[in-house]
PDB file of N, CA and C in Angstrom:
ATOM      1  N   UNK A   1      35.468 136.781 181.348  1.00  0.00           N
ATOM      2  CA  UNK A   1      34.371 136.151 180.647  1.00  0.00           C
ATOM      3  C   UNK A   1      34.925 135.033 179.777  1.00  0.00           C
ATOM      4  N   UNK A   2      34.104 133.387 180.075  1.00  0.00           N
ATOM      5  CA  UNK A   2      34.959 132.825 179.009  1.00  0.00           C
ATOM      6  C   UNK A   2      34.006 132.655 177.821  1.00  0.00           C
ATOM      7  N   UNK A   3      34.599 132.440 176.709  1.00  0.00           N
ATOM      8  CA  UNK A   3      33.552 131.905 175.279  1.00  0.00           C
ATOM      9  C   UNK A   3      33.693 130.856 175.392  1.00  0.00           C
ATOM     10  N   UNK A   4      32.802 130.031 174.633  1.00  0.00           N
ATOM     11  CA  UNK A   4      32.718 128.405 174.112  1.00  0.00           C
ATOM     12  C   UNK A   4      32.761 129.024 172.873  1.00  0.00           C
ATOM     13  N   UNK A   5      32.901 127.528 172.370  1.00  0.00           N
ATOM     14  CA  UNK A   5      33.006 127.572 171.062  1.00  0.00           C
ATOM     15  C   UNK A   5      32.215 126.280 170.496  1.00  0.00           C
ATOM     16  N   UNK A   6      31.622 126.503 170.112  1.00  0.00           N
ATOM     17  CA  UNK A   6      30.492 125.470 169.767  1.00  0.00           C
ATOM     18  C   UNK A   6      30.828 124.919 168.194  1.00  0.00           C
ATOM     19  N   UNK A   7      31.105 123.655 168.347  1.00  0.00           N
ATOM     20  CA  UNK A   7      31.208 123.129 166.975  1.00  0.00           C
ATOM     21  C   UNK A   7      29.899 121.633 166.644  1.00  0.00           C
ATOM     22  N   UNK A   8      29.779 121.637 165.368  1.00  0.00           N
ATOM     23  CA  UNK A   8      29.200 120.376 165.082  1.00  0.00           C
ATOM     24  C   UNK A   8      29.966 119.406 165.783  1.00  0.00           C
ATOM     25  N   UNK A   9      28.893 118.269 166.232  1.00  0.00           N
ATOM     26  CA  UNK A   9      29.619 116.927 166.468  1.00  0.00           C
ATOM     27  C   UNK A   9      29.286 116.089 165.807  1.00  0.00           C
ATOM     28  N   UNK A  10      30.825 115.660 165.276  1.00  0.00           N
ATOM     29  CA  UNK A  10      31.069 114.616 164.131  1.00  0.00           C
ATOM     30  C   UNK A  10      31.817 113.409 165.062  1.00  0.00           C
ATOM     31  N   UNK A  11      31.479 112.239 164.891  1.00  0.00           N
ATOM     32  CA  UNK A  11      32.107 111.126 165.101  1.00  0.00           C
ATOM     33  C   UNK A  11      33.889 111.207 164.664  1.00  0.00           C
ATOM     34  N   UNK A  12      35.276 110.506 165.215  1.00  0.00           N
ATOM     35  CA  UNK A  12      36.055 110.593 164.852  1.00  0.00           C
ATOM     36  C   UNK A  12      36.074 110.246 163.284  1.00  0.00           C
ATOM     37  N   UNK A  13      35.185 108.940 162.927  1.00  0.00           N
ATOM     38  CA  UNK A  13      35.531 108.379 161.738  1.00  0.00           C
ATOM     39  C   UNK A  13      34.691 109.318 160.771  1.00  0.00           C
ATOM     40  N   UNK A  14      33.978 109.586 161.247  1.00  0.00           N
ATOM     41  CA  UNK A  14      32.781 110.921 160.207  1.00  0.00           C
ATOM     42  C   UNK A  14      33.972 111.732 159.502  1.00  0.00           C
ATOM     43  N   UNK A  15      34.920 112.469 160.808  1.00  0.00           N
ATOM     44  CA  UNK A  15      36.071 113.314 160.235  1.00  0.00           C
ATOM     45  C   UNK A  15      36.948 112.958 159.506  1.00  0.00           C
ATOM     46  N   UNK A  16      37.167 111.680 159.954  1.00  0.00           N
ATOM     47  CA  UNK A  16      38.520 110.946 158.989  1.00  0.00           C
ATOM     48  C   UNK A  16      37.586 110.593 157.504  1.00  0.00           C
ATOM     49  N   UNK A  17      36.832 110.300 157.217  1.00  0.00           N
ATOM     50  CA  UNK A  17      36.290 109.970 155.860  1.00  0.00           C
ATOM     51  C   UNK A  17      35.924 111.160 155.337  1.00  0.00           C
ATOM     52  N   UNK A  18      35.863 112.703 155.727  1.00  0.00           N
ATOM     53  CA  UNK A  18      35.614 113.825 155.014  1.00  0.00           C
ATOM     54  C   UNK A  18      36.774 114.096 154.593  1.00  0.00           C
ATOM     55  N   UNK A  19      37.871 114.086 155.589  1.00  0.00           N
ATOM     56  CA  UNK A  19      38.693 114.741 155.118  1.00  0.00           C
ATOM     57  C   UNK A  19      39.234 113.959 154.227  1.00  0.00           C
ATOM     58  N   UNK A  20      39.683 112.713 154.187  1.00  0.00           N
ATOM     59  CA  UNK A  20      40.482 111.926 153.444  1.00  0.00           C
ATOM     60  C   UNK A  20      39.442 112.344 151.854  1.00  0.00           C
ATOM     61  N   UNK A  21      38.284 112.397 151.610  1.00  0.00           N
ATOM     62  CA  UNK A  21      37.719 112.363 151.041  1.00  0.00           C
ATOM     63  C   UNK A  21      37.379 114.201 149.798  1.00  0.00           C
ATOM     64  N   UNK A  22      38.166 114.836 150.830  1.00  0.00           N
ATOM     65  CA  UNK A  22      38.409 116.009 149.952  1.00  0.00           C
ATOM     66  C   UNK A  22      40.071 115.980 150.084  1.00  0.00           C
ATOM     67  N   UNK A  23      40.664 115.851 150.698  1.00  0.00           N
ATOM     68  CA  UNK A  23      42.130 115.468 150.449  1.00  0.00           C
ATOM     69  C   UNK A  23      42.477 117.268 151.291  1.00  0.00           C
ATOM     70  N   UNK A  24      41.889 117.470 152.035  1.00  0.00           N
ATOM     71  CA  UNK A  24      42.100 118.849 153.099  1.00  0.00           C
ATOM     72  C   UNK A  24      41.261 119.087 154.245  1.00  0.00           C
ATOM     73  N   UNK A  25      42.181 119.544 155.442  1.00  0.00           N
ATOM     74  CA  UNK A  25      41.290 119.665 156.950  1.00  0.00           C
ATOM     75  C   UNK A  25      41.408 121.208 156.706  1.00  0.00           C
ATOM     76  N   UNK A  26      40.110 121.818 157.302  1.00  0.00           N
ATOM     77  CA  UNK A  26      39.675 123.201 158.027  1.00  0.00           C
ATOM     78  C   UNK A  26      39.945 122.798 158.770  1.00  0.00           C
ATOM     79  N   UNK A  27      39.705 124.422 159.272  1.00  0.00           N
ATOM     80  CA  UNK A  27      40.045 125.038 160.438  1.00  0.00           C
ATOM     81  C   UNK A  27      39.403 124.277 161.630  1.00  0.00           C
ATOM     82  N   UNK A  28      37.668 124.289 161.162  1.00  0.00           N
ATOM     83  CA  UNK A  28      36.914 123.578 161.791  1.00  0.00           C
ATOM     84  C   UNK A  28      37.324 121.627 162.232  1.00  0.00           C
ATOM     85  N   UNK A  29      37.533 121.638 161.226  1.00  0.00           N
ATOM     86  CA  UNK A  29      37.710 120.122 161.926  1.00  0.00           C
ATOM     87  C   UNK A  29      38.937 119.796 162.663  1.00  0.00           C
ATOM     88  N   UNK A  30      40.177 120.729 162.286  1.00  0.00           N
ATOM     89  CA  UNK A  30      41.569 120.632 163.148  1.00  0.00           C
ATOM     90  C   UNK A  30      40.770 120.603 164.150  1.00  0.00           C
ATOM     91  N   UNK A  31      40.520 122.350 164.597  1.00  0.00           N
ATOM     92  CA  UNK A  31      39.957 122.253 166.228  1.00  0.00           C
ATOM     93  C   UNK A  31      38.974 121.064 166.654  1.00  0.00           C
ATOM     94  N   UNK A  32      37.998 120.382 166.005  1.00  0.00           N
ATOM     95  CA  UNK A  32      37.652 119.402 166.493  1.00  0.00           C
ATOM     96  C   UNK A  32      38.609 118.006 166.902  1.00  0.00           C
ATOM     97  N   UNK A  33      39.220 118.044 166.410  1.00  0.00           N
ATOM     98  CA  UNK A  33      40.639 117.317 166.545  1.00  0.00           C
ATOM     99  C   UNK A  33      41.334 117.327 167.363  1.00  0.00           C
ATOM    100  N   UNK A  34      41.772 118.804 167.640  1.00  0.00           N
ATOM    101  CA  UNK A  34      42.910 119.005 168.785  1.00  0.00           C
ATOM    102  C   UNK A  34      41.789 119.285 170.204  1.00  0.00           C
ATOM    103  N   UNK A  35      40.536 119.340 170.021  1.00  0.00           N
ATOM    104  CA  UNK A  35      39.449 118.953 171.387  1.00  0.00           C
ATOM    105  C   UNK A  35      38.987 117.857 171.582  1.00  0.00           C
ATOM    106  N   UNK A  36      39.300 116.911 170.864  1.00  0.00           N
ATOM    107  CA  UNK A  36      39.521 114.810 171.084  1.00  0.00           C
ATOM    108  C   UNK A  36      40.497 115.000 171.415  1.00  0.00           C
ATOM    109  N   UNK A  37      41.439 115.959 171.036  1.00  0.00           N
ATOM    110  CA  UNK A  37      42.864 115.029 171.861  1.00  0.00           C
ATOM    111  C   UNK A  37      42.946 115.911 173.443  1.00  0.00           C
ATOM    112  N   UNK A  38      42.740 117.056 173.309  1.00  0.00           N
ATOM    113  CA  UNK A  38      42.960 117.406 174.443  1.00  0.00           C
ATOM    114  C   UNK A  38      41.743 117.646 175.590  1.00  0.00           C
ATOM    115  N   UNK A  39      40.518 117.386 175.214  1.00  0.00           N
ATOM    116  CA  UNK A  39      39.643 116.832 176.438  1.00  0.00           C
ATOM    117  C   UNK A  39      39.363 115.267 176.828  1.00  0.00           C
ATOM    118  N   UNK A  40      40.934 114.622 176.347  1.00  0.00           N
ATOM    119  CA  UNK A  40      40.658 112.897 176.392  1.00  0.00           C
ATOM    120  C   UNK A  40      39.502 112.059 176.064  1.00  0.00           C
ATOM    121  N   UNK A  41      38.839 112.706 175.169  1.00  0.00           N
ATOM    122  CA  UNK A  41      37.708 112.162 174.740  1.00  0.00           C
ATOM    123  C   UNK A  41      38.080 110.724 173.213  1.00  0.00           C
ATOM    124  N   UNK A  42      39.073 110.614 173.135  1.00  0.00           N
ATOM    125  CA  UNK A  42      39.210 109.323 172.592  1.00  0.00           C
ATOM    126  C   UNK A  42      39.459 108.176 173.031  1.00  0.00           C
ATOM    127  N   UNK A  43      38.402 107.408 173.611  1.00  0.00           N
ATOM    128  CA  UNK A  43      37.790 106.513 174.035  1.00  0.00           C
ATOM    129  C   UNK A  43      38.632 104.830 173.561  1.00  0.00           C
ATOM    130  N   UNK A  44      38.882 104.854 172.270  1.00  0.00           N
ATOM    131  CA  UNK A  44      39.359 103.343 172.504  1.00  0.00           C
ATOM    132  C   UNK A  44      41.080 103.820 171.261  1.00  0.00           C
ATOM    133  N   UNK A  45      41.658 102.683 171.028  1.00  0.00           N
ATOM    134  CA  UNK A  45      42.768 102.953 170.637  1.00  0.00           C
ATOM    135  C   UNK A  45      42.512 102.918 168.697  1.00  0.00           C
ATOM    136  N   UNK A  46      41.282 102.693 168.072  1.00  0.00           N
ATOM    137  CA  UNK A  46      41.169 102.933 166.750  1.00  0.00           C
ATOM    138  C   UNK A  46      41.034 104.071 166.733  1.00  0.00           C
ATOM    139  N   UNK A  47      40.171 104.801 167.257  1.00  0.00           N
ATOM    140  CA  UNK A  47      40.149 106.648 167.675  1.00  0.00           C
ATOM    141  C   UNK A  47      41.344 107.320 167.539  1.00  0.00           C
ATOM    142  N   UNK A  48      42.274 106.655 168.665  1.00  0.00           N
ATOM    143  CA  UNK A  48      43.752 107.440 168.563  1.00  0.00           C
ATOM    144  C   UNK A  48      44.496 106.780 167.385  1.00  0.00           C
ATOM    145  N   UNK A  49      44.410 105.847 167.198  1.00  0.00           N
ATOM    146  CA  UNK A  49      45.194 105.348 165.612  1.00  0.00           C
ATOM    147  C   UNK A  49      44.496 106.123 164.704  1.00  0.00           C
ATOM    148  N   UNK A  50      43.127 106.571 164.341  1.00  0.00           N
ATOM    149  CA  UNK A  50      42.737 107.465 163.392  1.00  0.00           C
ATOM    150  C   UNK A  50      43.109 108.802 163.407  1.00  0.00           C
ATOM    151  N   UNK A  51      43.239 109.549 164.668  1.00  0.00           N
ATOM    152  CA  UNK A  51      44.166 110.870 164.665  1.00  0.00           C
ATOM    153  C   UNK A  51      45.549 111.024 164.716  1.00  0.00           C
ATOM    154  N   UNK A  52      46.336 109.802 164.826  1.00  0.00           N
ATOM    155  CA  UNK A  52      47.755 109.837 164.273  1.00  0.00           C
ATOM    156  C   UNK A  52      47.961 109.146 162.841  1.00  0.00           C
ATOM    157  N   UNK A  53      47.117 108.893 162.306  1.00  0.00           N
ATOM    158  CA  UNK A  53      46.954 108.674 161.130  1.00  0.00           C
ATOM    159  C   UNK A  53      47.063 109.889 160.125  1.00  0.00           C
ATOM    160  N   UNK A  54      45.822 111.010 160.610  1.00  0.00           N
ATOM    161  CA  UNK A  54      45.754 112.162 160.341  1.00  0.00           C
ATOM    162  C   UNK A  54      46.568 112.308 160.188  1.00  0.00           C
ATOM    163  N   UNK A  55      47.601 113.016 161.417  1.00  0.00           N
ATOM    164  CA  UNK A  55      48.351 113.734 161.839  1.00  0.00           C
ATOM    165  C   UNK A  55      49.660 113.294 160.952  1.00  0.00           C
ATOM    166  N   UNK A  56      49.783 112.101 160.897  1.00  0.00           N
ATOM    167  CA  UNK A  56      51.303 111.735 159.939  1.00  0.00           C
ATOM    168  C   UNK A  56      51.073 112.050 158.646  1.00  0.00           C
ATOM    169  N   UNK A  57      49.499 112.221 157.911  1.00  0.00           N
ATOM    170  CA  UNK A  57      49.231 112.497 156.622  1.00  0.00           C
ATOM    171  C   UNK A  57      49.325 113.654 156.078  1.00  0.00           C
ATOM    172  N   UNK A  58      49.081 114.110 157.384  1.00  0.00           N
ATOM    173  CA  UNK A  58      49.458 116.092 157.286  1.00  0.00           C
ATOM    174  C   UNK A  58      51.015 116.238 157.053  1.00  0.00           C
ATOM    175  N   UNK A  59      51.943 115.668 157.837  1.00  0.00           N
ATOM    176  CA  UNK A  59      53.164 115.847 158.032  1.00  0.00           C
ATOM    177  C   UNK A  59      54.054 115.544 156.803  1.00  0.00           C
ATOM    178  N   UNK A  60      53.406 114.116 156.096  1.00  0.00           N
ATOM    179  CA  UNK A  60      54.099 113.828 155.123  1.00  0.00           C
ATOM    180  C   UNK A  60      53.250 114.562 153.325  1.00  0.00           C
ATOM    181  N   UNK A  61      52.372 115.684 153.411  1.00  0.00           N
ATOM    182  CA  UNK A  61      52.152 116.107 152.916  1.00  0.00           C
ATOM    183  C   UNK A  61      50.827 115.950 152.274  1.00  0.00           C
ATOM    184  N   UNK A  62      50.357 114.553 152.677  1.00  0.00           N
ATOM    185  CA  UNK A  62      49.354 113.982 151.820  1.00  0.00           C
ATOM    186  C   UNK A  62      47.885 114.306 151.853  1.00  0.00           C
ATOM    187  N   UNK A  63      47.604 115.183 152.956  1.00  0.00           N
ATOM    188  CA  UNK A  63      46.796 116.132 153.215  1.00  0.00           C
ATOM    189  C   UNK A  63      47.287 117.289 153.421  1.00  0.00           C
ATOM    190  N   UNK A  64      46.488 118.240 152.878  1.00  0.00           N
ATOM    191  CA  UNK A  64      46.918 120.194 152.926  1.00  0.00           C
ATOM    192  C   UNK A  64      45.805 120.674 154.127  1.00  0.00           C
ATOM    193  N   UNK A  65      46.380 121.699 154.612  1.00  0.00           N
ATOM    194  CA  UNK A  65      45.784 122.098 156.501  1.00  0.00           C
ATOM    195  C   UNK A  65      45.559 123.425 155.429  1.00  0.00           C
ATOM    196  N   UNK A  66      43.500 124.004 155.519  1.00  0.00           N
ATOM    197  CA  UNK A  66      43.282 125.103 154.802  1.00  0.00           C
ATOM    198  C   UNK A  66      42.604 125.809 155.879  1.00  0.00           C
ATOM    199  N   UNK A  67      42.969 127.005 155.463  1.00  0.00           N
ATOM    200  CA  UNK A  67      42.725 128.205 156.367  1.00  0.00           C
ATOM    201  C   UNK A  67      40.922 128.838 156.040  1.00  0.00           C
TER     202      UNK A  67
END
């Protein structure tokens, strides 16, 4: 049996201005994140510059990943 998992749909930039905007990603929006990247659904190259944007902000600390 498989599940879905049904999430709100938020625009990439919807996500990038929440999160930047509380200064932390859920759970919820990672997985929306890592399902743009991995159902190739990012469409032009500001999309993918906005999730490696993310992704380096996480790394270098400047966003906190909350459970």
């Amino acid at each position: 049996m498989r599940t879905e998992v049904l999430l709100p749909e938020y625009t990439i930039s919807e996500l990038y201005f929440n999160i930047w905007k509380s200064g932390t990603i859920d759970r919820t929006q990672f997985h929306q994140i890592q399902y743009a990247i991995n159902s190739q659904s990012l469409k032009n190259s500001d999309e993918r510059r906005i999730v490696s944007r993310l992704l380096y902000a996480v790394r270098r600390g400047w966003l906190s990943v909350m459970d």
